[in-house]
N, C-alpha and C. Protein backbone atom coordinates (compact mmCIF):
# COMPACT_ATOMS: atom_id res chain seq x y z
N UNK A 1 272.09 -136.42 252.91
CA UNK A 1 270.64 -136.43 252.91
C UNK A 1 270.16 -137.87 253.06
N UNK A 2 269.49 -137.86 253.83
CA UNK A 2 268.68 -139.62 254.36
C UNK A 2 267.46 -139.82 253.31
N UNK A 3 267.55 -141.23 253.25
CA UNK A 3 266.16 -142.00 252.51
C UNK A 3 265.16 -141.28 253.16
N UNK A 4 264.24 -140.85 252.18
CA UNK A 4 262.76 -140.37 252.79
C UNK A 4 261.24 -141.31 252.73
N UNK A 5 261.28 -141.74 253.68
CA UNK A 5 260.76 -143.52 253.57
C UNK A 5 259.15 -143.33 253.48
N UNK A 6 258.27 -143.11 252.53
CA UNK A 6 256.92 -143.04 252.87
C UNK A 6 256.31 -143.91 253.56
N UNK A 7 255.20 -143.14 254.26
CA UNK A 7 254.32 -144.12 255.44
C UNK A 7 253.38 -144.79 254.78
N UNK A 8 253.19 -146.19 255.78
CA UNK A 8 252.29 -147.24 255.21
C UNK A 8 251.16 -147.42 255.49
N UNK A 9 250.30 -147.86 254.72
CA UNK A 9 248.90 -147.87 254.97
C UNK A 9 248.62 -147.90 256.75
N UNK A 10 249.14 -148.57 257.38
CA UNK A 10 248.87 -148.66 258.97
C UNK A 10 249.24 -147.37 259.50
N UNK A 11 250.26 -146.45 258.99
CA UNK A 11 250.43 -145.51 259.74
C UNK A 11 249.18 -144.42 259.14
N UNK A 12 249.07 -144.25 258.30
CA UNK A 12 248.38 -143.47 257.22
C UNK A 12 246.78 -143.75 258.10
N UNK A 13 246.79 -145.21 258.14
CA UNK A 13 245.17 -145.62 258.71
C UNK A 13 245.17 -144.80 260.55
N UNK A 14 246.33 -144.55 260.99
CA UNK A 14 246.09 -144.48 262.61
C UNK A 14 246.04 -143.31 262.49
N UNK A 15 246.81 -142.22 261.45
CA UNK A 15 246.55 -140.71 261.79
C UNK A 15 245.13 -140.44 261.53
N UNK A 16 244.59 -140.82 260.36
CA UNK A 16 243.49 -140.47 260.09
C UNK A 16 242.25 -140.82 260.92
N UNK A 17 242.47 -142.09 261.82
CA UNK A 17 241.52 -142.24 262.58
C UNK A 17 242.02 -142.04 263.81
N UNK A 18 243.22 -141.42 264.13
CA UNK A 18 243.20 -140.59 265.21
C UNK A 18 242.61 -139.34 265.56
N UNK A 19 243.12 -138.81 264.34
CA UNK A 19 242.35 -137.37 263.60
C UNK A 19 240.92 -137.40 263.69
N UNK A 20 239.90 -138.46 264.04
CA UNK A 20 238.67 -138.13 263.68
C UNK A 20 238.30 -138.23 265.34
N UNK A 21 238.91 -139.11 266.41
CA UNK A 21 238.66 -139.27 267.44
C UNK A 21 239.23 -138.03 268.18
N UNK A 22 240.07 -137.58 267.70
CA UNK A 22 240.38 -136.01 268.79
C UNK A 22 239.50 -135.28 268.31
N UNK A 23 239.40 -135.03 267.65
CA UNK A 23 238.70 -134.19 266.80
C UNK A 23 237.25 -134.00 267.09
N UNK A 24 236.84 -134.82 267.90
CA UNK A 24 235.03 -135.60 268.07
C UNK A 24 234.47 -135.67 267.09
N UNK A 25 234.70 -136.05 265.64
CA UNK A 25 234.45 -136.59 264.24
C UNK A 25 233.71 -137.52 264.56
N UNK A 26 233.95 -138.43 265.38
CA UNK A 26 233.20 -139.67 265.95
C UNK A 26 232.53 -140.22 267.18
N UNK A 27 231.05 -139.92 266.70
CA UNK A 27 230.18 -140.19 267.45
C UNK A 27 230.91 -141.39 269.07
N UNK A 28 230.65 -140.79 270.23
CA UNK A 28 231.17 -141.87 271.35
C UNK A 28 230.54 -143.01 271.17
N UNK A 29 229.18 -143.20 270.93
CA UNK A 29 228.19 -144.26 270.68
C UNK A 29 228.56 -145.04 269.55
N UNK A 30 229.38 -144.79 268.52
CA UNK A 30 229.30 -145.18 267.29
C UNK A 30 229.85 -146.74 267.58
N UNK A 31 229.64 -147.47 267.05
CA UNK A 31 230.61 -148.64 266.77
C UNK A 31 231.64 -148.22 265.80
N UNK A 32 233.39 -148.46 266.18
CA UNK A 32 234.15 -148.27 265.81
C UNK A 32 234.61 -149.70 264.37
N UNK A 33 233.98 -149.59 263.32
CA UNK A 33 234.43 -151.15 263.39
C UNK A 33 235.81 -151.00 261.86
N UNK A 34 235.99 -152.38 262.17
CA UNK A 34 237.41 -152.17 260.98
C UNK A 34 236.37 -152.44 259.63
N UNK A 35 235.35 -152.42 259.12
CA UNK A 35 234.56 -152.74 258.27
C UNK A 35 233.64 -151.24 257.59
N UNK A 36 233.98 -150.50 258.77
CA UNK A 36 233.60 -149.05 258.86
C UNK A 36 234.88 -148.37 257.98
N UNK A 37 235.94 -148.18 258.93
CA UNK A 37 236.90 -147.85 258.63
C UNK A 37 237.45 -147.66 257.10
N UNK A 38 237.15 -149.44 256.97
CA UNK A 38 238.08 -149.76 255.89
C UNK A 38 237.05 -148.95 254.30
N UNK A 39 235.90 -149.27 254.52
CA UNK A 39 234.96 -148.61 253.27
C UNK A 39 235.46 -147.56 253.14
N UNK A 40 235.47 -146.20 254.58
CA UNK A 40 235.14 -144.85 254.32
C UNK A 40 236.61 -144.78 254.10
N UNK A 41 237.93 -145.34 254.11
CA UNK A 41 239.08 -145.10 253.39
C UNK A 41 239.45 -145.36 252.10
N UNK A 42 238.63 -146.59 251.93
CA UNK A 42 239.03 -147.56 250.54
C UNK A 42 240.52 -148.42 250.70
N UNK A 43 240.46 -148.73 251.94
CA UNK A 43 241.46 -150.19 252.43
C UNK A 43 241.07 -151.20 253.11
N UNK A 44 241.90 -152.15 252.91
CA UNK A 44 241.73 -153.59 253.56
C UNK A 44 241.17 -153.18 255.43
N UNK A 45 241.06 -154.59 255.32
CA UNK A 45 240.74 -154.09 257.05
C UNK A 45 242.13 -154.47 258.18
N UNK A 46 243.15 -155.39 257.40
CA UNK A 46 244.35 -155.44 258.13
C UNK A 46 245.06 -153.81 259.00
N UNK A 47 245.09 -152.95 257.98
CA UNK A 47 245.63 -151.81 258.60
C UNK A 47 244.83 -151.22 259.30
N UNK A 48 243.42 -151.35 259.16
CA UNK A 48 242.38 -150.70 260.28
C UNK A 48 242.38 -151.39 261.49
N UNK A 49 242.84 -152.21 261.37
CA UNK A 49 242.53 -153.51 262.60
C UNK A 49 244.13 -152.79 263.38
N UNK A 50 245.43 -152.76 262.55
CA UNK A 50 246.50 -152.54 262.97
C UNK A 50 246.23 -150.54 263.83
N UNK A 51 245.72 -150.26 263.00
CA UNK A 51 245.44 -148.57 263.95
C UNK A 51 244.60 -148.95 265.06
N UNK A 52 243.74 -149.72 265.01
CA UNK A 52 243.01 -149.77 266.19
C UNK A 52 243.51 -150.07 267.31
N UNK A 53 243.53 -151.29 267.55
CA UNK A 53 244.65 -151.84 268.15
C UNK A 53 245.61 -150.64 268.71
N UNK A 54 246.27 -150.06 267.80
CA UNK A 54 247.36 -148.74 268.89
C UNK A 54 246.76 -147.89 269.36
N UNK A 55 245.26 -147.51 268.39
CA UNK A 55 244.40 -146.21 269.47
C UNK A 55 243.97 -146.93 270.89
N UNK A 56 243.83 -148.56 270.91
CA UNK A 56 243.43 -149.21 271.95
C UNK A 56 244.60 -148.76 273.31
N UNK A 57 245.69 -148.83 272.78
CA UNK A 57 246.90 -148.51 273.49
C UNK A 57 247.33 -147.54 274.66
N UNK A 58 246.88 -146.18 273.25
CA UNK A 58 247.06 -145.56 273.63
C UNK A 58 246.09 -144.92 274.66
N UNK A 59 245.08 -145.46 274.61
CA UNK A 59 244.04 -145.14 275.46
C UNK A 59 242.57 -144.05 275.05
N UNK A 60 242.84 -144.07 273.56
CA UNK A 60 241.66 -143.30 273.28
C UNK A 60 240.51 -143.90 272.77
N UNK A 61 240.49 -144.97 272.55
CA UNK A 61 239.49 -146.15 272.61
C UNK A 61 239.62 -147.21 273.30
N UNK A 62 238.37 -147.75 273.08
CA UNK A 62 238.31 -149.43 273.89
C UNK A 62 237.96 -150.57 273.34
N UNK A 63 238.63 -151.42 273.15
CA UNK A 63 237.69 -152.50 271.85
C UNK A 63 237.12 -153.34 272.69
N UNK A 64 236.10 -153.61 272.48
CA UNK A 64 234.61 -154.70 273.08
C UNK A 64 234.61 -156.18 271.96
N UNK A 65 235.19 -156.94 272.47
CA UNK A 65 235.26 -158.05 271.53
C UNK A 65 233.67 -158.21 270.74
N UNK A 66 233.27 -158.78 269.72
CA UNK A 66 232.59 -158.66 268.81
C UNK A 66 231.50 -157.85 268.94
N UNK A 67 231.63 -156.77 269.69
CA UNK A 67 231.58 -155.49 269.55
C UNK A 67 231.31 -154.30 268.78
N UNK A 68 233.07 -154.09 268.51
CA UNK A 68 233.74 -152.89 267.83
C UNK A 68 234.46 -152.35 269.08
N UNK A 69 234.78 -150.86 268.57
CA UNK A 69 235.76 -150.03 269.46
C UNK A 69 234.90 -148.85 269.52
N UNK A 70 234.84 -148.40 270.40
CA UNK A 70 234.13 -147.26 271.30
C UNK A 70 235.38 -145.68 271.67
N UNK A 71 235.26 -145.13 271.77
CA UNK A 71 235.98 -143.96 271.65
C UNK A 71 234.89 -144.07 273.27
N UNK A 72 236.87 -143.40 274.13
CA UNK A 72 237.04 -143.50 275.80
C UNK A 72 236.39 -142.12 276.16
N UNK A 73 235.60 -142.11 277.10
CA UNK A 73 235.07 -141.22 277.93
C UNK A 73 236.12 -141.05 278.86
N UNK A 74 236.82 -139.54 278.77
CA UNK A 74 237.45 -139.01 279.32
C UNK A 74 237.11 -138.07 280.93
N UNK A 75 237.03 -138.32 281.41
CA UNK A 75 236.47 -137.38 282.64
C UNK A 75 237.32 -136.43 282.83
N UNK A 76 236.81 -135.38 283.85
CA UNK A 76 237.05 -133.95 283.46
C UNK A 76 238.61 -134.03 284.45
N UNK A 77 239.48 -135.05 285.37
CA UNK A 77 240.64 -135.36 286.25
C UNK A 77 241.77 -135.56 284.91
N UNK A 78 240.64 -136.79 284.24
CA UNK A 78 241.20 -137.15 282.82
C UNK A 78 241.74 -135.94 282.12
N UNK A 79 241.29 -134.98 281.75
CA UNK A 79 241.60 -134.08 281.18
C UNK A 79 242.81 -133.06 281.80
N UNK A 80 242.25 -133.05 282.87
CA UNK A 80 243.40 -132.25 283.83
C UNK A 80 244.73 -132.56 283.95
N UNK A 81 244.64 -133.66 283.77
CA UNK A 81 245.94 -135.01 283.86
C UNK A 81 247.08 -134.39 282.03
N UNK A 82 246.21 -134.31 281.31
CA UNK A 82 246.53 -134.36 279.73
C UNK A 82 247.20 -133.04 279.93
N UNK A 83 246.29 -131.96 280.31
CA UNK A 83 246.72 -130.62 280.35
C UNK A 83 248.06 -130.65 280.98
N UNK A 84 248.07 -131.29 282.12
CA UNK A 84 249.22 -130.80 283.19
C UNK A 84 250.67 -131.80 282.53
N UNK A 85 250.52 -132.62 281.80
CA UNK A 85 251.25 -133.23 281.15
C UNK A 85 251.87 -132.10 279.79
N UNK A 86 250.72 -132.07 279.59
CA UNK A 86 251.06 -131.36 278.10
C UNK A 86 252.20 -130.04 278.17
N UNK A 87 252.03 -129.47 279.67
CA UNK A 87 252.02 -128.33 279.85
C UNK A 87 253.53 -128.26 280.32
N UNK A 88 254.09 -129.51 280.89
CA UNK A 88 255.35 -130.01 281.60
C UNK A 88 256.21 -130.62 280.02
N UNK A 89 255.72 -131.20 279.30
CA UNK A 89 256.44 -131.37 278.11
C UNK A 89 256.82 -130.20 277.56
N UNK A 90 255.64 -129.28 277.20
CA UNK A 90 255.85 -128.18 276.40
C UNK A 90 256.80 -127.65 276.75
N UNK A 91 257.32 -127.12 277.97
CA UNK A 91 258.57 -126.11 278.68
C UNK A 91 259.25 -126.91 278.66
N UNK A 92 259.78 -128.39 278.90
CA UNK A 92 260.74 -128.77 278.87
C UNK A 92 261.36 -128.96 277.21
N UNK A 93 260.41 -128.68 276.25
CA UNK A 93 260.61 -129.01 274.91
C UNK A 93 261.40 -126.88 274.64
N UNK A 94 261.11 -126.47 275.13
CA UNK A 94 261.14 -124.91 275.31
C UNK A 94 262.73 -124.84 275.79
N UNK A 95 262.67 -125.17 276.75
CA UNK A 95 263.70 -124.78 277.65
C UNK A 95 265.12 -125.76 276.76
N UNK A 96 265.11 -127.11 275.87
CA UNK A 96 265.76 -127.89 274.99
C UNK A 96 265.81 -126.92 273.81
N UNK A 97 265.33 -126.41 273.77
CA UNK A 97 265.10 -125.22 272.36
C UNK A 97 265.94 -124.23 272.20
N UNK A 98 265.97 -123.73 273.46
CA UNK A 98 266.93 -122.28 273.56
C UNK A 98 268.25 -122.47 273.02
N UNK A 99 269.03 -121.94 272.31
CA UNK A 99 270.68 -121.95 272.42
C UNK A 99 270.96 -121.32 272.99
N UNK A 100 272.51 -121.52 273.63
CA UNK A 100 273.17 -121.17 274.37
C UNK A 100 273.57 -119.97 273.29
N UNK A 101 275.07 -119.06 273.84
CA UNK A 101 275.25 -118.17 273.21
C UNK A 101 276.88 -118.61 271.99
N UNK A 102 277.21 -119.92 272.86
CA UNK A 102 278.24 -120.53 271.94
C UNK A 102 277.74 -121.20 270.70
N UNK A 103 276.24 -122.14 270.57
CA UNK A 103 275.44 -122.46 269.37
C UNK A 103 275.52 -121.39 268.38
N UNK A 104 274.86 -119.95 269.13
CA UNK A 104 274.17 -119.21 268.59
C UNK A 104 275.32 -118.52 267.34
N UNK A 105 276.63 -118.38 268.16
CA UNK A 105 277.78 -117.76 267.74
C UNK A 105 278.04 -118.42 266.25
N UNK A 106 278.39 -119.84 266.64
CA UNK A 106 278.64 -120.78 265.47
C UNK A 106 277.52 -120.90 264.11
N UNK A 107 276.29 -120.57 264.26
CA UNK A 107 275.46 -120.48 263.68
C UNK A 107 275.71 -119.36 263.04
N UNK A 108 275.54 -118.26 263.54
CA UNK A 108 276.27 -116.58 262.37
C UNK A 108 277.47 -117.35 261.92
N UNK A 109 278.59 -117.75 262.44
CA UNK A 109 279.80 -117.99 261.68
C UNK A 109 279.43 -118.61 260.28
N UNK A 110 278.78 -119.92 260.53
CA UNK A 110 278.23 -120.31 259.11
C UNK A 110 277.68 -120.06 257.95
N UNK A 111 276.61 -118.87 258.71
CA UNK A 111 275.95 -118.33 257.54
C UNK A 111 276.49 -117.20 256.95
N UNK A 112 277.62 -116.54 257.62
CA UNK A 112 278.69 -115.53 257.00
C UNK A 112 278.97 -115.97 256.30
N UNK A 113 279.79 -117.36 256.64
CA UNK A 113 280.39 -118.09 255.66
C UNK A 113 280.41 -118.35 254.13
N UNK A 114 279.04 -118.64 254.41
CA UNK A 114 278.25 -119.16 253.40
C UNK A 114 277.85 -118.53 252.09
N UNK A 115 277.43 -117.35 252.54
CA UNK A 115 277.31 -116.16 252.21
C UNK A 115 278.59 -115.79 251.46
N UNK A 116 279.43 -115.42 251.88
CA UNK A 116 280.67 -115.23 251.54
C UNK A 116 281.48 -116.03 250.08
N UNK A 117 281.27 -116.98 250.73
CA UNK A 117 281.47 -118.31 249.06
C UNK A 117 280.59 -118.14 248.54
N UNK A 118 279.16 -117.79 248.10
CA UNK A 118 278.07 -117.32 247.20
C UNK A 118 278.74 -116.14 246.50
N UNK A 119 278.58 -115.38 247.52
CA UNK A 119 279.70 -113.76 246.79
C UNK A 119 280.45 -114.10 245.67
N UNK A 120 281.44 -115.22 246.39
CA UNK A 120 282.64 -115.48 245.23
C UNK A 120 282.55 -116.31 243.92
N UNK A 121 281.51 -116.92 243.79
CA UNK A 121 280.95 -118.06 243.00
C UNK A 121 279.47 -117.46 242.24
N UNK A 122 278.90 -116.80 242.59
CA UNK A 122 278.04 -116.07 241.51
C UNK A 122 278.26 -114.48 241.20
N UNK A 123 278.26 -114.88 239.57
CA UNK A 123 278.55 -113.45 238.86
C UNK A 123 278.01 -112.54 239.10
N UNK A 124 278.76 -111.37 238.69
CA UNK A 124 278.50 -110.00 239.83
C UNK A 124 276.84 -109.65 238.66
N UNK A 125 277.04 -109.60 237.71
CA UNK A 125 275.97 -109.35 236.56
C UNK A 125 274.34 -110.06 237.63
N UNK A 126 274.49 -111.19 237.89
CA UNK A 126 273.25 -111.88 238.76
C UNK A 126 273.08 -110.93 239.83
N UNK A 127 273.54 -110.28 240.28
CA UNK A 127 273.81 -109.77 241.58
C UNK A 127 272.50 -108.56 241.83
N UNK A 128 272.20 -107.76 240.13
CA UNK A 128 271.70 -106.97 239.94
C UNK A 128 269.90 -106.86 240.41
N UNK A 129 269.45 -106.44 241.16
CA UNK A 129 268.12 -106.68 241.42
C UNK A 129 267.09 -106.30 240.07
N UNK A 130 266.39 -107.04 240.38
CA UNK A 130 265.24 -107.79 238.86
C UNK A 130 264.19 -106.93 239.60
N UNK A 131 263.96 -106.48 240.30
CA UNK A 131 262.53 -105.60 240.78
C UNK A 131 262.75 -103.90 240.42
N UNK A 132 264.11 -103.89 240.31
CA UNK A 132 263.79 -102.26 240.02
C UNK A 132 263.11 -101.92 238.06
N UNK A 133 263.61 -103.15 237.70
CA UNK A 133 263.94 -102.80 236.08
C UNK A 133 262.64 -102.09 235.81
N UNK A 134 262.63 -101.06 234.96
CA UNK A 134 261.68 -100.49 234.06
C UNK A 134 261.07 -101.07 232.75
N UNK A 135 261.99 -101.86 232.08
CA UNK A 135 261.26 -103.05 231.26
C UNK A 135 260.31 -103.23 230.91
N UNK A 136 259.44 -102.94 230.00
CA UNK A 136 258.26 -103.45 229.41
C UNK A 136 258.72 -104.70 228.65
N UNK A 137 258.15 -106.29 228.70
CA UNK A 137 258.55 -107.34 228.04
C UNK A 137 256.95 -107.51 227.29
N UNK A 138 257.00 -107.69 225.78
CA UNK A 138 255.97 -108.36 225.20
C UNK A 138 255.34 -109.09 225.52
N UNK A 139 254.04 -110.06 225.46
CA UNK A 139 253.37 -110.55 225.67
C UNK A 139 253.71 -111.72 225.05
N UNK A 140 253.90 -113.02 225.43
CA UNK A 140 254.00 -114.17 224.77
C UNK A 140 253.46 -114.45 223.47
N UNK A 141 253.93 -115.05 222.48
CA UNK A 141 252.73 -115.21 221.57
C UNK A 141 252.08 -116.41 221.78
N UNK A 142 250.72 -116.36 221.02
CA UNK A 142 250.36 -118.00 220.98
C UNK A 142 250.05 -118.13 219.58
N UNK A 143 250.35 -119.66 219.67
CA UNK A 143 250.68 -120.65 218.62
C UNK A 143 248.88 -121.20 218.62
N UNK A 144 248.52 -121.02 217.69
CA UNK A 144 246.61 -121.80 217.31
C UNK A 144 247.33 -122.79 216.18
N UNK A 145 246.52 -123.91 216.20
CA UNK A 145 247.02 -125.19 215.30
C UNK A 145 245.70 -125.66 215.13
């Protein structure tokens, strides 16, 4: 099992203000500013400045030197472009997906397996299903102090 490394304020700052720009959360007109940002999160403006900067990148904003950043007017080619992209990843992410029938094989083998050493390693008494019982159990008591 690998280190599970939590994300840092910069990454934390770019989803969330990525999230508001797909989303149209944010006015196109608005001034984007790291002074904005940083209030309505309750962080410095280093990591707002650091998300910006990559939304600049990536192309979903534009920063206007003393300015702010503007969220990109996409035209409707623009869009077509995203789709037809999106649409060529997706199947190729599809078609990487499938197993073959030798994966598939090895995969039952394992979980037979697996299965199998459970069998042998938990007592047959556990084994018994807990949903049929007829059982009436008392009601907890409580303790007043």
């Amino acid at each position: 099992m690998g280190l599970k490394i939590p994300e840092n304020l910069n990454q934390i700052a770019f989803k969330h203000i990525r999230d508001e720009v797909i989303r149209g959360k944010v006015n196109r007109r608005q001034h984007l500013t790291e002074n904005y940002f940083a209030a309505r999160y309750g962080i410095s403006k280093s990591p707002v400045r650091e998300a910006l900067n990559r939304l600049e990148s990536e192309g979903l904003i534009t920063i206007v030197p003393r300015r702010g950043a503007f969220v990109v007017n996409l035209s409707i080619q623009d869009i077509e472009e995203i789709f037809d992209l999106r649409l060529a990843l997706e199947t190729l992410a599809m078609k990487n997906a499938i197993l073959d029938r030798t994966a598939l094989g090895n995969m039952r083998t394992a979980v037979e397996s697996a299965r199998n050493s459970a069998r042998k390693t938990i007592k047959p008494i556990m084994l018994v299903p807990i949903r049929h019982s007829t059982r009436r159990y008392p009601k907890p008591a409580v303790i007043h102090g």
